[in-house]
PDB file of N, CA and C in Angstrom:
ATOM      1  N   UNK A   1       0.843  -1.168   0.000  1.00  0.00           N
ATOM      2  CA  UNK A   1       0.000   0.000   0.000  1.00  0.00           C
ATOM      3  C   UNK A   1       0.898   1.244   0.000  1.00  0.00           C
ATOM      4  N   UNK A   2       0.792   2.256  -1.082  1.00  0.00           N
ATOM      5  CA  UNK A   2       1.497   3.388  -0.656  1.00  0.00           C
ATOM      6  C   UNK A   2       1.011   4.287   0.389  1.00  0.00           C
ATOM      7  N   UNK A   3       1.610   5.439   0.401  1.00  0.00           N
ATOM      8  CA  UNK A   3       1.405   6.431   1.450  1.00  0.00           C
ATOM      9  C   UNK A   3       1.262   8.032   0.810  1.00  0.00           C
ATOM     10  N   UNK A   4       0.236   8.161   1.855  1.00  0.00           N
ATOM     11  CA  UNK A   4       0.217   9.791   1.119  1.00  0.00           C
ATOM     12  C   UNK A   4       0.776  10.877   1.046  1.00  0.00           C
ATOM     13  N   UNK A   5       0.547  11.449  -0.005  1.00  0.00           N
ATOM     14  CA  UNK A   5       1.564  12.693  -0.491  1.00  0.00           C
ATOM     15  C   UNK A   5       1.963  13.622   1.193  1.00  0.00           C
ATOM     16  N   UNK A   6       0.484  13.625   1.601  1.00  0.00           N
ATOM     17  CA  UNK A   6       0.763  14.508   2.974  1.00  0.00           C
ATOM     18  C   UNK A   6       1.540  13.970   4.015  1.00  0.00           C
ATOM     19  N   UNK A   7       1.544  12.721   4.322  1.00  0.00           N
ATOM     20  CA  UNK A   7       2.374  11.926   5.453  1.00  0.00           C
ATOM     21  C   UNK A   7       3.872  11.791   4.481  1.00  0.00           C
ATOM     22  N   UNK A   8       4.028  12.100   3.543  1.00  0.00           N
ATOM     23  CA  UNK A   8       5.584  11.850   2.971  1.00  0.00           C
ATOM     24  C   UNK A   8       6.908  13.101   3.715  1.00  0.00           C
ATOM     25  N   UNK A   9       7.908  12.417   3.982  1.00  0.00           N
ATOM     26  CA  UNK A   9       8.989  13.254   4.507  1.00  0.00           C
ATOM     27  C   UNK A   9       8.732  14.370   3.830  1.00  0.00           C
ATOM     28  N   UNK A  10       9.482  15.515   4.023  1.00  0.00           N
ATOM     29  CA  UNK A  10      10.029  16.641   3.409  1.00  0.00           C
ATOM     30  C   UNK A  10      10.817  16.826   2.509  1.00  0.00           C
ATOM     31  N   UNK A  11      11.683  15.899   2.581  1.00  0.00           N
ATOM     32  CA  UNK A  11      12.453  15.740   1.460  1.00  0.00           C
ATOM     33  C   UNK A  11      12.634  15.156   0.086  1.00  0.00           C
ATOM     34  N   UNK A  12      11.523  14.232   0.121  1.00  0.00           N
ATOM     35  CA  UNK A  12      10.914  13.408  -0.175  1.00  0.00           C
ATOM     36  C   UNK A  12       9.896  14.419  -1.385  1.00  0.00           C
ATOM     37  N   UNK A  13       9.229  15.286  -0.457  1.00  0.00           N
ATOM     38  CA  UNK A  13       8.308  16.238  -1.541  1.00  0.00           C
ATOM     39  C   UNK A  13       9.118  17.710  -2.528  1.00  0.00           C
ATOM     40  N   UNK A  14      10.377  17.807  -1.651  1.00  0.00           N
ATOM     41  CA  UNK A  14      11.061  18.506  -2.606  1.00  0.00           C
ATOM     42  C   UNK A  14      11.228  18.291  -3.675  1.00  0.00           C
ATOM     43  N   UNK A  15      11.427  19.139  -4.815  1.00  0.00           N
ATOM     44  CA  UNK A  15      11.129  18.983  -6.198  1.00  0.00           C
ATOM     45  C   UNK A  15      12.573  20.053  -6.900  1.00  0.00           C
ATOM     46  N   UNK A  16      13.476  19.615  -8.316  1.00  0.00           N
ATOM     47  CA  UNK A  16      13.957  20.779  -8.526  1.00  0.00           C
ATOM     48  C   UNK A  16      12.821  22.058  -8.930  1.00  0.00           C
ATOM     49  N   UNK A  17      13.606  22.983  -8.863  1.00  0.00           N
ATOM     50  CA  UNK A  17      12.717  24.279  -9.305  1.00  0.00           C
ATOM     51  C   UNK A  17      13.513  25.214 -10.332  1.00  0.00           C
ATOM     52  N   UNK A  18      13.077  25.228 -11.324  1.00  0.00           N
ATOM     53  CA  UNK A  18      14.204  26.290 -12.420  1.00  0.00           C
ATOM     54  C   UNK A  18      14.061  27.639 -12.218  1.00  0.00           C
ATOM     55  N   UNK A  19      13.129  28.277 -11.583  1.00  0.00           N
ATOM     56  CA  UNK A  19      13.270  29.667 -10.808  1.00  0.00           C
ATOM     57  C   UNK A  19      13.902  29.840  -9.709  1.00  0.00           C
ATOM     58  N   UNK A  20      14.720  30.314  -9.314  1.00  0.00           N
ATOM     59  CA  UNK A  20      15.422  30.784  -7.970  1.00  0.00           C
ATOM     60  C   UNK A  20      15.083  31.926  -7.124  1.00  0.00           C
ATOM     61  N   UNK A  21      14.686  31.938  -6.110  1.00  0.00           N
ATOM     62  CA  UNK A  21      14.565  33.263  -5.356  1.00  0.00           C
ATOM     63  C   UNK A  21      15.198  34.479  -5.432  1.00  0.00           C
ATOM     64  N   UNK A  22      15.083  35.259  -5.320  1.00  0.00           N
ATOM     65  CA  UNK A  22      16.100  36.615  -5.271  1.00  0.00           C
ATOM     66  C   UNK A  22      17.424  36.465  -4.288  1.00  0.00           C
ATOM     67  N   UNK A  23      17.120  35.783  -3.209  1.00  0.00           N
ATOM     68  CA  UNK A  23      17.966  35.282  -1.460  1.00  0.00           C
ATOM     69  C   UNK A  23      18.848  34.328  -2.450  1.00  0.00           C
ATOM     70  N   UNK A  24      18.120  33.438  -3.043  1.00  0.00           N
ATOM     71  CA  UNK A  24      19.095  32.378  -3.484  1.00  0.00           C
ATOM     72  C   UNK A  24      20.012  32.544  -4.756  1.00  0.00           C
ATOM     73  N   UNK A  25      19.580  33.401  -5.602  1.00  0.00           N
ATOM     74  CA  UNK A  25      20.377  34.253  -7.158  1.00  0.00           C
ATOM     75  C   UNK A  25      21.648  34.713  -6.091  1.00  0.00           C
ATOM     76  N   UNK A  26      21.461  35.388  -5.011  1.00  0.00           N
ATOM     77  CA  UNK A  26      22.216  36.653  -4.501  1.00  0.00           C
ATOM     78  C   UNK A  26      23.346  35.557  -4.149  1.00  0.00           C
ATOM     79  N   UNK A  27      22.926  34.703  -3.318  1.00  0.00           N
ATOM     80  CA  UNK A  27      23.742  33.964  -2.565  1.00  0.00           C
ATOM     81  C   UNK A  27      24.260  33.059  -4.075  1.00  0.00           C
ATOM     82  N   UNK A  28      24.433  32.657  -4.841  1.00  0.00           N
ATOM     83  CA  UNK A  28      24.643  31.891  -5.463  1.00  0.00           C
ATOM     84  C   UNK A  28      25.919  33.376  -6.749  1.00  0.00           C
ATOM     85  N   UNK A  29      25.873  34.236  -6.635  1.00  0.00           N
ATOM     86  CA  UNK A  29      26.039  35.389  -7.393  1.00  0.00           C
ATOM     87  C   UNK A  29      27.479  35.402  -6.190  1.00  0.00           C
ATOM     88  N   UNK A  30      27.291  35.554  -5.088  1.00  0.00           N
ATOM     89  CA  UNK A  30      28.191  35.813  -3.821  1.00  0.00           C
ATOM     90  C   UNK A  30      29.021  34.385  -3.882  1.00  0.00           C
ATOM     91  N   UNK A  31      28.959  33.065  -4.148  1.00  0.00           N
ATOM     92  CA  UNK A  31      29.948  31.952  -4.215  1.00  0.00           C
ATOM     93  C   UNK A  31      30.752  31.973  -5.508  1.00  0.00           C
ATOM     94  N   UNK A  32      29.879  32.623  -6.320  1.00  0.00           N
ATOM     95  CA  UNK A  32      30.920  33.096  -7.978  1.00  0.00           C
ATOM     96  C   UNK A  32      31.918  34.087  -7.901  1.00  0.00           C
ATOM     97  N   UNK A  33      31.535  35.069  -6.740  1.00  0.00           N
ATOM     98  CA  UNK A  33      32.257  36.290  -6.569  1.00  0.00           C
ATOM     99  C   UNK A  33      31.823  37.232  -7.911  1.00  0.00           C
ATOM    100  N   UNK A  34      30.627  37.198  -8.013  1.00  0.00           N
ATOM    101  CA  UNK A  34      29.838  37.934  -9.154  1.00  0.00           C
ATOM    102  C   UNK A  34      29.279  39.077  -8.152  1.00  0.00           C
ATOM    103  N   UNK A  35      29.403  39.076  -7.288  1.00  0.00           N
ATOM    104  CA  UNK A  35      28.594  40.480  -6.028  1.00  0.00           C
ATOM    105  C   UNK A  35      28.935  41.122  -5.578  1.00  0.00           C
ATOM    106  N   UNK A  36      28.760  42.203  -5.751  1.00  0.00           N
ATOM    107  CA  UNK A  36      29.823  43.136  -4.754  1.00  0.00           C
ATOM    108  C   UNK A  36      28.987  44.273  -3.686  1.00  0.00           C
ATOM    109  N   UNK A  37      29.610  45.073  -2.884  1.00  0.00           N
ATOM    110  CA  UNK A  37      28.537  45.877  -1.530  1.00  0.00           C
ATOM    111  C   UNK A  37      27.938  46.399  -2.463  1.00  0.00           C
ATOM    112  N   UNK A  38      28.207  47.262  -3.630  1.00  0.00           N
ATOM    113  CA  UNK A  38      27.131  48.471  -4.075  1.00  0.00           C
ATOM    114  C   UNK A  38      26.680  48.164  -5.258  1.00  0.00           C
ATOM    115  N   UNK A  39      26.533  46.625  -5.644  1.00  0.00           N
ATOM    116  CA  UNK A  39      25.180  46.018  -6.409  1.00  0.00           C
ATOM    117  C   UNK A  39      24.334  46.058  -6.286  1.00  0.00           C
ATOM    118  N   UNK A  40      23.302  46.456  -6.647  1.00  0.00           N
ATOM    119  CA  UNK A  40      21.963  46.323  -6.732  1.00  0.00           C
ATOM    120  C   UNK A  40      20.955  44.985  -6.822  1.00  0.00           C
ATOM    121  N   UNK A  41      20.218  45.219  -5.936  1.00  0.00           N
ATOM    122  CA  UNK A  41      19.329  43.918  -5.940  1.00  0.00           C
ATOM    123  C   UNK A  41      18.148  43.674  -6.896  1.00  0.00           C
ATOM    124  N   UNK A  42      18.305  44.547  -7.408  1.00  0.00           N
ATOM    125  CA  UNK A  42      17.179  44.407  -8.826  1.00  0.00           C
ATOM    126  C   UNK A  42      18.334  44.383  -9.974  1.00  0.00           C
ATOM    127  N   UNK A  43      17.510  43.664 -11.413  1.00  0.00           N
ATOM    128  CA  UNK A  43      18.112  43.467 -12.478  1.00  0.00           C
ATOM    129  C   UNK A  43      19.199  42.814 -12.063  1.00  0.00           C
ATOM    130  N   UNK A  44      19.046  41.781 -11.327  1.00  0.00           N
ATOM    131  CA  UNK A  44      20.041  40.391 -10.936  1.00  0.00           C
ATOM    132  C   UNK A  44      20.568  39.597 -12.678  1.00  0.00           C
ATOM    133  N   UNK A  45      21.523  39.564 -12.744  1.00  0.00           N
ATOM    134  CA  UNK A  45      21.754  38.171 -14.174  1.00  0.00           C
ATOM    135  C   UNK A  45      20.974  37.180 -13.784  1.00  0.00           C
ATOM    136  N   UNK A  46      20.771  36.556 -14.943  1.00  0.00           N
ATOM    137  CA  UNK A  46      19.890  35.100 -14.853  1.00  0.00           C
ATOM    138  C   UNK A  46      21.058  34.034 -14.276  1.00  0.00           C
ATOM    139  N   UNK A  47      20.818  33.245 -13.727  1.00  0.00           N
ATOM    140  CA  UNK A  47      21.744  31.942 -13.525  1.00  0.00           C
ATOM    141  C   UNK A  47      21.266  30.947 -13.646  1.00  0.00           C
ATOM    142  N   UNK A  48      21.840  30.356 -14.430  1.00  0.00           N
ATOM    143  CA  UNK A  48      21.656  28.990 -15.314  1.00  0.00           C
ATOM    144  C   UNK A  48      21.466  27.874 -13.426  1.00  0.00           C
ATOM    145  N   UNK A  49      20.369  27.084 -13.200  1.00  0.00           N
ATOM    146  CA  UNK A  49      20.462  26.226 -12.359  1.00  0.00           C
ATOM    147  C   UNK A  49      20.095  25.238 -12.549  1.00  0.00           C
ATOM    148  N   UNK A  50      21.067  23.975 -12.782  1.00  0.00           N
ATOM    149  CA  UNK A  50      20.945  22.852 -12.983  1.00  0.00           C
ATOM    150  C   UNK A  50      20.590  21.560 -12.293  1.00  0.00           C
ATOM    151  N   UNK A  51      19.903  20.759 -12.292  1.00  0.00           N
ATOM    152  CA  UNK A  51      19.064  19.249 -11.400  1.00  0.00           C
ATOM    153  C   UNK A  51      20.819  18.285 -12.110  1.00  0.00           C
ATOM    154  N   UNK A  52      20.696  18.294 -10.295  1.00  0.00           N
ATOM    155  CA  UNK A  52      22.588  17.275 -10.205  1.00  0.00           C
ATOM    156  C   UNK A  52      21.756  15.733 -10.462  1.00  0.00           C
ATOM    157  N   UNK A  53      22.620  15.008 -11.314  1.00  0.00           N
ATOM    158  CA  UNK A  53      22.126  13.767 -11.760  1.00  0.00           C
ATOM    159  C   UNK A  53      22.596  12.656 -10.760  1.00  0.00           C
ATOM    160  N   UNK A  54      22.214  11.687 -10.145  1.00  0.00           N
ATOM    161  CA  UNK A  54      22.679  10.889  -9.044  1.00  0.00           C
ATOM    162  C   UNK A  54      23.513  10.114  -9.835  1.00  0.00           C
ATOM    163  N   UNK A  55      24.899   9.440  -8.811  1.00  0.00           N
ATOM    164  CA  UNK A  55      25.745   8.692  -9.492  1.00  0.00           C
ATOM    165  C   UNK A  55      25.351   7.270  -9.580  1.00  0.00           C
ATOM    166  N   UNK A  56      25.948   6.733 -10.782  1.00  0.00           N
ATOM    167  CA  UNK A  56      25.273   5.256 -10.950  1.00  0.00           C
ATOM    168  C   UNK A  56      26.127   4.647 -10.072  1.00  0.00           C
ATOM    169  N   UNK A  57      25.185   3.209  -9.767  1.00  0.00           N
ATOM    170  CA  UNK A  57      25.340   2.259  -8.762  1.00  0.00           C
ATOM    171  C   UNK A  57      26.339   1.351  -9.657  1.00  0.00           C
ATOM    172  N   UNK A  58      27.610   0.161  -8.276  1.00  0.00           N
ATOM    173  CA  UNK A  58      27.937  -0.358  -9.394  1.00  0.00           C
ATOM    174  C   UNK A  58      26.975  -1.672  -9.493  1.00  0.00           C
ATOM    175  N   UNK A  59      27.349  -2.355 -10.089  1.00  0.00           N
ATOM    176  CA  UNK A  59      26.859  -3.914 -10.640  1.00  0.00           C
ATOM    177  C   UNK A  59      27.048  -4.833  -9.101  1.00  0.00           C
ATOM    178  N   UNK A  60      26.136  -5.767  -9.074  1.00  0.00           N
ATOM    179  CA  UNK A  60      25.665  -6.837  -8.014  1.00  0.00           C
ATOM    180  C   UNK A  60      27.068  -8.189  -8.617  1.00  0.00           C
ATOM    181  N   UNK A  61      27.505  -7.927  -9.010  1.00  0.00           N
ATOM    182  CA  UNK A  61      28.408  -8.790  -9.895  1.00  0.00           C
ATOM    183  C   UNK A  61      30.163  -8.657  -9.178  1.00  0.00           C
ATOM    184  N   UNK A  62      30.079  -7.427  -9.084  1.00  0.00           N
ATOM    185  CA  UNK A  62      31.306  -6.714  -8.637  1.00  0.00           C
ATOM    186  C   UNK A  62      31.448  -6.757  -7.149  1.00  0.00           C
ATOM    187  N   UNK A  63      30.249  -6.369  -6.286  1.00  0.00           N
ATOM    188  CA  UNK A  63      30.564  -6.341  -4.331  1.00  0.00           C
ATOM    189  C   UNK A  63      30.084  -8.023  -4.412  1.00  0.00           C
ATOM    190  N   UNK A  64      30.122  -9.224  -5.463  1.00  0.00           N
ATOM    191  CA  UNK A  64      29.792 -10.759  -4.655  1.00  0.00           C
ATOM    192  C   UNK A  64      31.279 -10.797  -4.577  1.00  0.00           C
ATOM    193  N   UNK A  65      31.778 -10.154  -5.864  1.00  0.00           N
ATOM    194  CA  UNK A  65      32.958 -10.999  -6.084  1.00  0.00           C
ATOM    195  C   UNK A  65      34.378 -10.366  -4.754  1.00  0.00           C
ATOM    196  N   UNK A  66      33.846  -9.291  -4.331  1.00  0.00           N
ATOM    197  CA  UNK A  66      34.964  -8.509  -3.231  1.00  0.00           C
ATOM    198  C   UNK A  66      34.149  -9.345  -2.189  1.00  0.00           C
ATOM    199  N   UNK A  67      33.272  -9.684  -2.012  1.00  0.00           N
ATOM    200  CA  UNK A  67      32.751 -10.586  -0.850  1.00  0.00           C
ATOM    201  C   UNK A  67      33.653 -11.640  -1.126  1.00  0.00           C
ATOM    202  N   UNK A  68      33.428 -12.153  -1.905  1.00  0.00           N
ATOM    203  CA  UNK A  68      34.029 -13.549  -2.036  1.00  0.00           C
ATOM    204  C   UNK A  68      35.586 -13.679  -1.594  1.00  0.00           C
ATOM    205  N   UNK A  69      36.083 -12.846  -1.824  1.00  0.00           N
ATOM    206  CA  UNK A  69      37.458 -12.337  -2.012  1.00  0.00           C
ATOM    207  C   UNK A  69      37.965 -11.832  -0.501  1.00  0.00           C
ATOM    208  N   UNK A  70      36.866 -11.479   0.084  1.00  0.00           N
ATOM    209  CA  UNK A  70      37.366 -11.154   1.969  1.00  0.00           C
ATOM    210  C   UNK A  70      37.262 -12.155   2.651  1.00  0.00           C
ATOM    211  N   UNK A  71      35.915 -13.140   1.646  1.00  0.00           N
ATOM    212  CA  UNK A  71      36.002 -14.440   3.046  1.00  0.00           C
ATOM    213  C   UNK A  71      37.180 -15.165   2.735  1.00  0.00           C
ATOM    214  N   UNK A  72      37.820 -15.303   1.916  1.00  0.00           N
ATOM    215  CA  UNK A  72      38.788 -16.208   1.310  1.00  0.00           C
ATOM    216  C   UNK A  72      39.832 -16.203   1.989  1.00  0.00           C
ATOM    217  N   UNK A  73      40.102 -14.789   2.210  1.00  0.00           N
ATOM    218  CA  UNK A  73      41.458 -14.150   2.627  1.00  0.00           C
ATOM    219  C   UNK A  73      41.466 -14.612   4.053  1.00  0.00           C
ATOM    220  N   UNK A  74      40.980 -14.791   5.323  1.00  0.00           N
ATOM    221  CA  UNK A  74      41.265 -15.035   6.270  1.00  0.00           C
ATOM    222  C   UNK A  74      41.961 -16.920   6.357  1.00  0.00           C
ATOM    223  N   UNK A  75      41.034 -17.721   5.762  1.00  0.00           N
ATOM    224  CA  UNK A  75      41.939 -18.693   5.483  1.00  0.00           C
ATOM    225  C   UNK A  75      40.734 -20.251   4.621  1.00  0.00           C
ATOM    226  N   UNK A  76      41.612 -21.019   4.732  1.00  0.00           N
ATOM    227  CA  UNK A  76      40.745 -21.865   4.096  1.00  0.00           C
ATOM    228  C   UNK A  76      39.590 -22.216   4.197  1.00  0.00           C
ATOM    229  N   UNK A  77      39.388 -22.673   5.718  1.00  0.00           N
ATOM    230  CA  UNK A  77      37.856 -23.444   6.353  1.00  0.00           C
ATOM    231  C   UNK A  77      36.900 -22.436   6.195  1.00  0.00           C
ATOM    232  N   UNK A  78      36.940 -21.072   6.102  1.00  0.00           N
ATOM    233  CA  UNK A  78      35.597 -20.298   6.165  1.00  0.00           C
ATOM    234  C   UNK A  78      35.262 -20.408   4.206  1.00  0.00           C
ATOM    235  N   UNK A  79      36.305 -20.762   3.640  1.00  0.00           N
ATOM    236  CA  UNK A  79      36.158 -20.559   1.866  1.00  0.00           C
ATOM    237  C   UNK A  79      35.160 -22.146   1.661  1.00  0.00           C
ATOM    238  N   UNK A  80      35.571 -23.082   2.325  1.00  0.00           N
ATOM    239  CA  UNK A  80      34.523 -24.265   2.112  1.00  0.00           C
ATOM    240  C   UNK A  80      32.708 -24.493   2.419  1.00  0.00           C
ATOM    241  N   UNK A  81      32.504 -23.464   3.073  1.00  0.00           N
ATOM    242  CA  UNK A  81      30.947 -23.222   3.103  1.00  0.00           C
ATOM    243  C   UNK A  81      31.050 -22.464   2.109  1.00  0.00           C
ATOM    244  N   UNK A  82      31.165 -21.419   1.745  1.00  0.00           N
ATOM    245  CA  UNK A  82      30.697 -20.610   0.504  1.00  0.00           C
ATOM    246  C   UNK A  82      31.048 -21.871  -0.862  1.00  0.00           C
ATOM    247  N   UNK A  83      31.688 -22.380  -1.408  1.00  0.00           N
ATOM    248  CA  UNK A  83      31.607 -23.743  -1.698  1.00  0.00           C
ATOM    249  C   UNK A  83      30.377 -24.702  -1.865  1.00  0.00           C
ATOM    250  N   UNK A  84      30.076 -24.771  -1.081  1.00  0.00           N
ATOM    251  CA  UNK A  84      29.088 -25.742  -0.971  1.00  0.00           C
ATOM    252  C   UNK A  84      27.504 -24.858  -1.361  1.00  0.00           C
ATOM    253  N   UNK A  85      27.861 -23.566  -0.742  1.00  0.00           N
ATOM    254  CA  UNK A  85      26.595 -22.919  -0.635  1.00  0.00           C
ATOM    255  C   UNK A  85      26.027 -22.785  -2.890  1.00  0.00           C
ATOM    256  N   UNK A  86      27.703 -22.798  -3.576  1.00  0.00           N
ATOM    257  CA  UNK A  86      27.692 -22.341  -4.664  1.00  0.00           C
ATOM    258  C   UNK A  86      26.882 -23.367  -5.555  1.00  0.00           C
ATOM    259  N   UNK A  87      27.516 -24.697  -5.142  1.00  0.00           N
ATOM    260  CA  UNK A  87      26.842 -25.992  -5.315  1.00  0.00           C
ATOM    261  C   UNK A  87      25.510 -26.603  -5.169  1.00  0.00           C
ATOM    262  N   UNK A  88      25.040 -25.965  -4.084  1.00  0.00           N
ATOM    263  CA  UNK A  88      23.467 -26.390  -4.296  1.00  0.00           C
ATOM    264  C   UNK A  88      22.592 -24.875  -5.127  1.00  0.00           C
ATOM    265  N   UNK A  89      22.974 -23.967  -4.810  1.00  0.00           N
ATOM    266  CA  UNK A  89      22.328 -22.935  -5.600  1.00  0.00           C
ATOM    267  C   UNK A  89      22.493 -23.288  -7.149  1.00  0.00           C
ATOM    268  N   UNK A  90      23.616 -23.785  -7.790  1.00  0.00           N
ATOM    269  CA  UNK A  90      23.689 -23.797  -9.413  1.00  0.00           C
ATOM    270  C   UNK A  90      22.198 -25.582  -9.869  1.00  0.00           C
ATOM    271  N   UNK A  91      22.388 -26.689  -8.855  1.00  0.00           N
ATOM    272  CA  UNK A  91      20.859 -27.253  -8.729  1.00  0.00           C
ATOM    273  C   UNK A  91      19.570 -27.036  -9.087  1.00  0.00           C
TER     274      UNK A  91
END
């Protein structure tokens, strides 16, 4: 069952927004060093604001095989259950 829009986190309902506030142009104008004391707060430049793309995940293929590869390393007897476990799963 999902859940409703109103019971959803906060963060959760955040959304990008391609308009920026005047507070947030200024402040974003002030990390460029585009601002100075006797700028004016009207007729701000536009600033390009871009939605950051999340980084891809790696492959389920890659953390078995570093699993595989830590139990190994401590010594033999813990590598013979994973072994066996490989053996009835391919069944």
């Amino acid at each position: 069952m999902s859940i409703d829009r109103s019971l959803r986190l906060k963060s959760s309902l955040e959304r990008h927004r391609n308009v920026l506030s005047r507070a947030e142009r200024v402040a974003h104008l002030v990390e460029q060093d585009r601002w100075g004391d006797r700028t004016s707060a009207l007729n701000l430049p536009k600033i390009a604001h871009r939605k950051a793309k999340a980084a891809k995940k790696k492959p389920k293929v890659e953390a078995a095989a570093t699993a595989e590869a830590a139990a190994a390393a401590p010594g033999a007897p813990a590598a013979a259950p994973a072994a066996a476990e490989t053996k009835t799963k391919t069944k």
